[in-house]
PDB file of N, CA and C in Angstrom:
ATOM      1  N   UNK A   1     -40.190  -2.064 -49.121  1.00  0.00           N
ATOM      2  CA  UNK A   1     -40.531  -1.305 -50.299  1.00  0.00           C
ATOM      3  C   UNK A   1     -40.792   0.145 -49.889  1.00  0.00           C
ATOM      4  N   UNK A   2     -40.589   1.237 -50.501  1.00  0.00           N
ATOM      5  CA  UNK A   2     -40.425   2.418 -50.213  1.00  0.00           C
ATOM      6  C   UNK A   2     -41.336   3.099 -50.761  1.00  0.00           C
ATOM      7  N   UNK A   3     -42.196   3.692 -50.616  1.00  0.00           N
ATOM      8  CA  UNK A   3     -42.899   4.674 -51.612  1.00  0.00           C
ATOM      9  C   UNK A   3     -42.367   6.429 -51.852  1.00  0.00           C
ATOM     10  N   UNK A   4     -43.023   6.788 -53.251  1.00  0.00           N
ATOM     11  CA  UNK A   4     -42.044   7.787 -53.389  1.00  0.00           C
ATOM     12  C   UNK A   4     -43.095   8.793 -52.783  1.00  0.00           C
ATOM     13  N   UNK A   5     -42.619  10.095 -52.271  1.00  0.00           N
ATOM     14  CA  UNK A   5     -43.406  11.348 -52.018  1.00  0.00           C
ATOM     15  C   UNK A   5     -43.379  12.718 -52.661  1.00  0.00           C
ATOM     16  N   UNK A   6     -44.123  13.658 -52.459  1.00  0.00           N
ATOM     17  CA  UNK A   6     -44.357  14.609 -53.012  1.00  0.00           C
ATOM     18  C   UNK A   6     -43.551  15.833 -52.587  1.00  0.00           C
ATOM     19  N   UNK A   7     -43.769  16.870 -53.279  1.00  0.00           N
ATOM     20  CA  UNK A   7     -42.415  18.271 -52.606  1.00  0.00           C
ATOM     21  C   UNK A   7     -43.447  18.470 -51.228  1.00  0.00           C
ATOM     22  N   UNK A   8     -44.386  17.788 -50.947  1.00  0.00           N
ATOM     23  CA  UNK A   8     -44.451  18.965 -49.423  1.00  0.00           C
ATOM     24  C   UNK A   8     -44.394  17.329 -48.290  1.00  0.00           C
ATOM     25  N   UNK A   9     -43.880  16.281 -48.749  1.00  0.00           N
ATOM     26  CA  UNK A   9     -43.450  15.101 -48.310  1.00  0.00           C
ATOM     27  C   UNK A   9     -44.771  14.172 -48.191  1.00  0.00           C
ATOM     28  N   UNK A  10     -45.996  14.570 -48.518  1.00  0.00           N
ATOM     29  CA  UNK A  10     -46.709  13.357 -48.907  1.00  0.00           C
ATOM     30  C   UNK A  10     -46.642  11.976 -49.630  1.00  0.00           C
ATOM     31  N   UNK A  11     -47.153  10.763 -49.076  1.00  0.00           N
ATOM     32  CA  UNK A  11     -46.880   9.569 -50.107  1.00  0.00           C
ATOM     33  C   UNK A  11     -47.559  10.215 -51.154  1.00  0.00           C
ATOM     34  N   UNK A  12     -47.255   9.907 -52.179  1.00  0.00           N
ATOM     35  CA  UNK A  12     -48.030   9.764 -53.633  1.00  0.00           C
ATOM     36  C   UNK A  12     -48.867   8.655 -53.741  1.00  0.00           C
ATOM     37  N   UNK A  13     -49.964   9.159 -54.535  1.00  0.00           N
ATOM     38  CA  UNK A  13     -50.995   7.820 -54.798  1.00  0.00           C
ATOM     39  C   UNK A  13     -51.325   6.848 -55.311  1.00  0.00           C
ATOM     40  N   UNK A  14     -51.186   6.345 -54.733  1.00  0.00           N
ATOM     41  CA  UNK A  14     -50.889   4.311 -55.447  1.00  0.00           C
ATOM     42  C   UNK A  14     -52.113   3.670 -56.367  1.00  0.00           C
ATOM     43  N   UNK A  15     -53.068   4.463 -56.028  1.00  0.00           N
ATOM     44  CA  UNK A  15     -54.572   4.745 -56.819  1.00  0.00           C
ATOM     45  C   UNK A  15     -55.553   5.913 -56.433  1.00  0.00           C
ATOM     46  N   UNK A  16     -56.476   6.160 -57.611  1.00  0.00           N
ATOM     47  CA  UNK A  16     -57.515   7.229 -57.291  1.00  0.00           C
ATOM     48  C   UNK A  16     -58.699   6.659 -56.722  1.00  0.00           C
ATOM     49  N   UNK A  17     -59.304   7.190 -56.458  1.00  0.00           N
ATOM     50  CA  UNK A  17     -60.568   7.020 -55.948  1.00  0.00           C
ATOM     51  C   UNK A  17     -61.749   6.731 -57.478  1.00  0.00           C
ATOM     52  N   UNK A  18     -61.343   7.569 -58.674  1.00  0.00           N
ATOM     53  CA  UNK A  18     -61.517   7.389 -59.765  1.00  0.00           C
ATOM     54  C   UNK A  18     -61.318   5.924 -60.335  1.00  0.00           C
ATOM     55  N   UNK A  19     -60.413   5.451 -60.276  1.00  0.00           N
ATOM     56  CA  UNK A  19     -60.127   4.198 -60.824  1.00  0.00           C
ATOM     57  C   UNK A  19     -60.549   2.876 -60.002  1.00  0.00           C
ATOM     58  N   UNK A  20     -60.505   3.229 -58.645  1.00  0.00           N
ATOM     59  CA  UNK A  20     -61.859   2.273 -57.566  1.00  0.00           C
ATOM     60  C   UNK A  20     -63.060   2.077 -58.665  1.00  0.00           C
ATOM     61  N   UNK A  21     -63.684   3.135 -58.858  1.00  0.00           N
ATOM     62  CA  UNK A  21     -64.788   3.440 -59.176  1.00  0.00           C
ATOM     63  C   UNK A  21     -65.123   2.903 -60.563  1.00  0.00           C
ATOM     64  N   UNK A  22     -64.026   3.120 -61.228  1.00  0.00           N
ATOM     65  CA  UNK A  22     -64.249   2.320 -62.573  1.00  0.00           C
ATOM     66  C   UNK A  22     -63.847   1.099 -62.709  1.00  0.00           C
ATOM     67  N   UNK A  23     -63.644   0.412 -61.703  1.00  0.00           N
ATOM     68  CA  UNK A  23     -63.829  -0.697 -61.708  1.00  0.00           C
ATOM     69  C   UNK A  23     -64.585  -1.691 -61.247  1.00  0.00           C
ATOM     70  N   UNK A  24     -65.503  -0.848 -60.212  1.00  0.00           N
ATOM     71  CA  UNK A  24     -66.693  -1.199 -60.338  1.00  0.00           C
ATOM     72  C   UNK A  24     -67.377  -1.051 -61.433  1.00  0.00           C
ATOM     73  N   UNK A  25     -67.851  -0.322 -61.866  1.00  0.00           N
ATOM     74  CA  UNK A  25     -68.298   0.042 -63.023  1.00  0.00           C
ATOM     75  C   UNK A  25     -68.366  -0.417 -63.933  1.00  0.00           C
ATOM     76  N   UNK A  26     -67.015  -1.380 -64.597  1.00  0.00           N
ATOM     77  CA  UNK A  26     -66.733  -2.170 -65.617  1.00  0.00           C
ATOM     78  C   UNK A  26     -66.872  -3.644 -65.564  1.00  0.00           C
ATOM     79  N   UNK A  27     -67.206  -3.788 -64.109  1.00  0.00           N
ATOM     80  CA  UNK A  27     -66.860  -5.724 -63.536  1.00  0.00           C
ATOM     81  C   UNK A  27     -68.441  -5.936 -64.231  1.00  0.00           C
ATOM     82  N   UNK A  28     -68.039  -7.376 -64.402  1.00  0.00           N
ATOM     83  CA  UNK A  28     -69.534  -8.493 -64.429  1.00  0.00           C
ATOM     84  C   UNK A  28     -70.218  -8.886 -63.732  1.00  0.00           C
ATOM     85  N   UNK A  29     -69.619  -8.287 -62.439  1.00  0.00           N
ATOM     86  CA  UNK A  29     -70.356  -8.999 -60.920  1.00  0.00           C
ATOM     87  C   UNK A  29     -71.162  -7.724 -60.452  1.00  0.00           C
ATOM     88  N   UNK A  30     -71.854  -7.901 -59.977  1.00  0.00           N
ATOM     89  CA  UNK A  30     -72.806  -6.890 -59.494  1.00  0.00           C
ATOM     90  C   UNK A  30     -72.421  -5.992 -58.322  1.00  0.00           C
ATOM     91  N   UNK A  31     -71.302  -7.312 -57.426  1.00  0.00           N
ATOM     92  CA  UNK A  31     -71.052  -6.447 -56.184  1.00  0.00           C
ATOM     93  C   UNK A  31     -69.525  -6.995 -56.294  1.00  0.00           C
ATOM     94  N   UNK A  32     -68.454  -6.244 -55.675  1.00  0.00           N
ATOM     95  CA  UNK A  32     -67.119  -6.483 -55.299  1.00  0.00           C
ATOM     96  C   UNK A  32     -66.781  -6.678 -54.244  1.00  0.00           C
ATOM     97  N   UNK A  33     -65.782  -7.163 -53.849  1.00  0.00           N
ATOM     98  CA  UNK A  33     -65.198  -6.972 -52.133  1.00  0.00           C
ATOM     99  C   UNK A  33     -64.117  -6.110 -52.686  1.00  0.00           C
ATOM    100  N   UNK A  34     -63.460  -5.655 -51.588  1.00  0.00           N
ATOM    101  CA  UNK A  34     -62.541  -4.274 -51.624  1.00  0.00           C
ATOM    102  C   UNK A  34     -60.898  -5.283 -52.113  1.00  0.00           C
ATOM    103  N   UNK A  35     -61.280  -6.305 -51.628  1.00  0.00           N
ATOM    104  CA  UNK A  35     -59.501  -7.537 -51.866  1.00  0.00           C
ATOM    105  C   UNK A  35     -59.643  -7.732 -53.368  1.00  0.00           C
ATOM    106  N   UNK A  36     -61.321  -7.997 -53.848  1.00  0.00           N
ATOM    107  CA  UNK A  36     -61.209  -8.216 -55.581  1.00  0.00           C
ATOM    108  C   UNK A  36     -60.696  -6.861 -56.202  1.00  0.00           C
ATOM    109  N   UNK A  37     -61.211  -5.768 -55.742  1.00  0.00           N
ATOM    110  CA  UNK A  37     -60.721  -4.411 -56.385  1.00  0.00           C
ATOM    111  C   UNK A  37     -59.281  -3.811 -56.330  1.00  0.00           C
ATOM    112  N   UNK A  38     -58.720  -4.410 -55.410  1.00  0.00           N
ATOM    113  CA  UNK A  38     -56.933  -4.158 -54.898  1.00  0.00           C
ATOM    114  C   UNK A  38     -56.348  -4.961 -55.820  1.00  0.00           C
ATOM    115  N   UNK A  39     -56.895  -6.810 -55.965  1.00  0.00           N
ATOM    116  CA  UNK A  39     -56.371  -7.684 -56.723  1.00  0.00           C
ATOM    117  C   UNK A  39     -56.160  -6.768 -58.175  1.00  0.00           C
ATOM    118  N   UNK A  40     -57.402  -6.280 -58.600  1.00  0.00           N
ATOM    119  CA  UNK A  40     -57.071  -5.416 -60.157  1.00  0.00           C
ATOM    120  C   UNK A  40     -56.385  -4.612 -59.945  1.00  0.00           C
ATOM    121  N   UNK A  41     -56.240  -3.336 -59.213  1.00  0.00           N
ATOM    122  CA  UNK A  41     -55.245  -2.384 -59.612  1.00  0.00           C
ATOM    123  C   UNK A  41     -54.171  -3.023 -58.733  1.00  0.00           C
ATOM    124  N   UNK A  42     -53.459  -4.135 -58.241  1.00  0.00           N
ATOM    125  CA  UNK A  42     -52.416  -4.265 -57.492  1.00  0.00           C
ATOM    126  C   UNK A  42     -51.862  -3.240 -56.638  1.00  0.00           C
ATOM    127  N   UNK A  43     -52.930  -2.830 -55.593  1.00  0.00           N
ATOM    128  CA  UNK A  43     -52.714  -2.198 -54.618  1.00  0.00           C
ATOM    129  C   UNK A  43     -53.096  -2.615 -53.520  1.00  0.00           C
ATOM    130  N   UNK A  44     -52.884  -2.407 -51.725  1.00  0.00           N
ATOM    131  CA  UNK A  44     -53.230  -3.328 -50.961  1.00  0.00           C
ATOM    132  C   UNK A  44     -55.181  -2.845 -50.777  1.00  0.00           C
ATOM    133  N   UNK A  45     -55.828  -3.594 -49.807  1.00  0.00           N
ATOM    134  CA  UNK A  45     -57.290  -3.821 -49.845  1.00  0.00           C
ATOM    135  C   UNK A  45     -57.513  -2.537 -49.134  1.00  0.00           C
ATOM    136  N   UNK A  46     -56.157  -1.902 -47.691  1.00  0.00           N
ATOM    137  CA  UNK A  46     -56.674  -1.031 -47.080  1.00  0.00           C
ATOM    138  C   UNK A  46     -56.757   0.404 -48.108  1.00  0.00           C
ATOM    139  N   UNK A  47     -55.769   0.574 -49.150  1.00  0.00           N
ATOM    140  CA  UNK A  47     -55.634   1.625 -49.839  1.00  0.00           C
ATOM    141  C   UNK A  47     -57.598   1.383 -50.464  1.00  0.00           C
ATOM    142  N   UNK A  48     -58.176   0.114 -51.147  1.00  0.00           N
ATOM    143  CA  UNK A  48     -59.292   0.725 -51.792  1.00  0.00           C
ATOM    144  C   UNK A  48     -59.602   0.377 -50.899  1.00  0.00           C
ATOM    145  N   UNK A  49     -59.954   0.165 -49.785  1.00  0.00           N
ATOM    146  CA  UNK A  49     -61.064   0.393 -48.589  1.00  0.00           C
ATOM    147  C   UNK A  49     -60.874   2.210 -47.891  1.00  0.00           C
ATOM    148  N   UNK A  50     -60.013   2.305 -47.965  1.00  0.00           N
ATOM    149  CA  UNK A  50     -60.189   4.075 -48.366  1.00  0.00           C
ATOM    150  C   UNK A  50     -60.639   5.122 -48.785  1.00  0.00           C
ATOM    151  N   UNK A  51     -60.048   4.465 -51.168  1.00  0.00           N
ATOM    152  CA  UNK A  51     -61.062   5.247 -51.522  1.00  0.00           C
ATOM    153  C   UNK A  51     -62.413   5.000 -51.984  1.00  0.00           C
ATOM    154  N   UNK A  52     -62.715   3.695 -51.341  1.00  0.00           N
ATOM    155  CA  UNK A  52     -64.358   3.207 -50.934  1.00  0.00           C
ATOM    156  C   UNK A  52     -64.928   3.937 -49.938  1.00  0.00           C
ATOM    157  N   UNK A  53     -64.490   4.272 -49.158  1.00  0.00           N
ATOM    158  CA  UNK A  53     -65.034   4.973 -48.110  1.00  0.00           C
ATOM    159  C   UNK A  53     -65.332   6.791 -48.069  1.00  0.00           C
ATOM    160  N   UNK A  54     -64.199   7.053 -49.185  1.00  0.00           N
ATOM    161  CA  UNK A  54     -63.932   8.336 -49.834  1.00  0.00           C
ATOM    162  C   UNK A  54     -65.698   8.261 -50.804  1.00  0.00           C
ATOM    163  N   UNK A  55     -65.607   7.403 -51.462  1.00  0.00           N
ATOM    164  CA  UNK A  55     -66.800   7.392 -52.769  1.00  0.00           C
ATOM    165  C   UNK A  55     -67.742   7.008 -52.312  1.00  0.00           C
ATOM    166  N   UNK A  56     -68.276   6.381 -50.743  1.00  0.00           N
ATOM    167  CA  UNK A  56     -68.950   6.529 -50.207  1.00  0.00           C
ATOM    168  C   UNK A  56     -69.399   7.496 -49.374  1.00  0.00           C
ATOM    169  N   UNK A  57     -69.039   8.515 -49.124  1.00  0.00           N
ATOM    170  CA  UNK A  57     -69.468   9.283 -48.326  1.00  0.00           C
ATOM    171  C   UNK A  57     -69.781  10.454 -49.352  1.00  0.00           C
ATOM    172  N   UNK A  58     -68.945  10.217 -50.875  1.00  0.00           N
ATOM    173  CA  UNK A  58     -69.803  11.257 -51.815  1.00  0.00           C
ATOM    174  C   UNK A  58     -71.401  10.511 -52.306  1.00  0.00           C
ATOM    175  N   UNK A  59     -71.547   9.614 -51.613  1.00  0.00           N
ATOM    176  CA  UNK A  59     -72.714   8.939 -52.596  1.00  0.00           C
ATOM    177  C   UNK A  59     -72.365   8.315 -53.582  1.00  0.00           C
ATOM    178  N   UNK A  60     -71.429   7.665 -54.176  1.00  0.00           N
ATOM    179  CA  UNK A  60     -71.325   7.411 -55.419  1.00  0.00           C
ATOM    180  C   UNK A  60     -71.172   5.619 -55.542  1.00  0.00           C
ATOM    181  N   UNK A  61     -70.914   5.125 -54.018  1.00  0.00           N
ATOM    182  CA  UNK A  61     -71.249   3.945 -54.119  1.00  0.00           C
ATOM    183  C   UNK A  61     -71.595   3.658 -52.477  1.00  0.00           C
ATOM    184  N   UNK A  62     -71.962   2.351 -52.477  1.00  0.00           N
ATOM    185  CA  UNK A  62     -72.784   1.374 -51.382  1.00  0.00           C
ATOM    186  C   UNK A  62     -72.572   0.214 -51.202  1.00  0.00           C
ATOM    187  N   UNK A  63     -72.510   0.218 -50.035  1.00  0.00           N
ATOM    188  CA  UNK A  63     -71.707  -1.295 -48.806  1.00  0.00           C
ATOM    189  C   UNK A  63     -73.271  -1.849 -48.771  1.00  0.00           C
ATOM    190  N   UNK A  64     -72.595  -3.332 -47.898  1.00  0.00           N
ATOM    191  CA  UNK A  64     -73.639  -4.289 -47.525  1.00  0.00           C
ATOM    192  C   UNK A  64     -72.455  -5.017 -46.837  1.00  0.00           C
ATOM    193  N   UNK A  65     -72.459  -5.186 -45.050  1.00  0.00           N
ATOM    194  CA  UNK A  65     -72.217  -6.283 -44.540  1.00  0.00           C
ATOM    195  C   UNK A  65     -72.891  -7.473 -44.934  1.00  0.00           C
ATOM    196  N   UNK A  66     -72.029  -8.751 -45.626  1.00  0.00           N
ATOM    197  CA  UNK A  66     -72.701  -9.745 -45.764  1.00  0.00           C
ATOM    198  C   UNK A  66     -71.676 -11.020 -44.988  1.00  0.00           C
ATOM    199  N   UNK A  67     -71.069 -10.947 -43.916  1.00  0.00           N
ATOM    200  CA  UNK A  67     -70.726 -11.479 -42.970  1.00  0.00           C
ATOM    201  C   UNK A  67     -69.807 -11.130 -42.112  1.00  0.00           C
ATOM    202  N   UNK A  68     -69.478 -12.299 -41.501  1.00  0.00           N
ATOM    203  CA  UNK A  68     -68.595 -11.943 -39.910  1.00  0.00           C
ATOM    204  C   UNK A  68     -67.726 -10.432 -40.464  1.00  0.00           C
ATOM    205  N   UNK A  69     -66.623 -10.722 -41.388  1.00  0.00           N
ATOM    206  CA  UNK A  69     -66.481  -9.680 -41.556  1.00  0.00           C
ATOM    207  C   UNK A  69     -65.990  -9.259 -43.597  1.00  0.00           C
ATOM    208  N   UNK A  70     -66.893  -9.623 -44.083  1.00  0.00           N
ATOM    209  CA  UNK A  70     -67.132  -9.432 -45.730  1.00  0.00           C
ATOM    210  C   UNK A  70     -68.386  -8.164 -45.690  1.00  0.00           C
ATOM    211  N   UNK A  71     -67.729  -7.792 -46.775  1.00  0.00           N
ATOM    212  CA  UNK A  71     -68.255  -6.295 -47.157  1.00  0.00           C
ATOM    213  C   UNK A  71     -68.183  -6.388 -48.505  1.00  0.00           C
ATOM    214  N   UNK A  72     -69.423  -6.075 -49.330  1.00  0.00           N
ATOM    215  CA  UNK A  72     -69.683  -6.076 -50.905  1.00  0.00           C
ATOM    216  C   UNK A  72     -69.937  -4.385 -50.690  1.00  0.00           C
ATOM    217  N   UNK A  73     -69.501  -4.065 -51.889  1.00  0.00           N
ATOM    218  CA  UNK A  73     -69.829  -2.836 -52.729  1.00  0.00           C
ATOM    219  C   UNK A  73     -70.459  -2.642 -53.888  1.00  0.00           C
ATOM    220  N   UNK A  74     -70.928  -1.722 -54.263  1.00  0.00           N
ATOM    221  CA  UNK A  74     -71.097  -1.744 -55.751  1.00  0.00           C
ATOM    222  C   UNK A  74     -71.688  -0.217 -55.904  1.00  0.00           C
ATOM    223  N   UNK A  75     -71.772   0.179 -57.242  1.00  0.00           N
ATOM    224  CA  UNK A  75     -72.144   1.573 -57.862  1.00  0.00           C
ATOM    225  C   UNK A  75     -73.696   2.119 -57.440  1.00  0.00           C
ATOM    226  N   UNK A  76     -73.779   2.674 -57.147  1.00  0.00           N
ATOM    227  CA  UNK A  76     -75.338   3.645 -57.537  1.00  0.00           C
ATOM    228  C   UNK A  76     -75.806   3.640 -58.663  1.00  0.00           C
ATOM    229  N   UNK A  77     -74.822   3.857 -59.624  1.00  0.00           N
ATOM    230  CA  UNK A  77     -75.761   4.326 -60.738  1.00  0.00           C
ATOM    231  C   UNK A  77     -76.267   2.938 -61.435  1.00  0.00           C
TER     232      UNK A  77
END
C-alpha cells in the first residue's frame, strides 16, 4: 500500500493528533489503549502512539503502565 505525499515529499497524515484526542474524549471508557484508538480511526497503533505522545508532551493527556507491556491513556480534562 502506498501512501500519498506532499509538494515538499512528506507522507500526508493518516490522522491528527486532534482526532486522537477526540476520541478520547467521546469514549465511555475512562481509559483507552492506543490499538482501541487506531481500531476507530483505522489507522495503525504506531501512528496514534505518536500523536499520543505528541498530546502528551502538550499536557493534554496521560499514560499509566498497567502491564508487561499495556499502556492506558486518557484526557486531563
Amino acid at each position: 500500500m502506498s501512501r500519498d505525499r506532499d509538494k515538499e515529499g512528506k507522507f500526508t497524515e493518516l490522522t491528527t493528533s486532534e482526532a486522537v484526542l477526540k476520541i478520547l474524549e467521546e469514549s465511555s471508557d475512562p481509559v483507552m489503549t492506543a490499538k482501541e484508538i487506531a481500531d476507530e480511526l483505522e489507522v495503525s497503533r504506531d501512528t496514534v502512539g505518536r500523536k499520543l505522545a505528541q498530546l502528551a508532551e502538550k499536557g493534554e493527556v496521560e499514560q499509566k503502565k498497567v502491564g508487561a507491556r499495556a499502556v492506558v491513556w486518557w484526557t486531563k480534562t
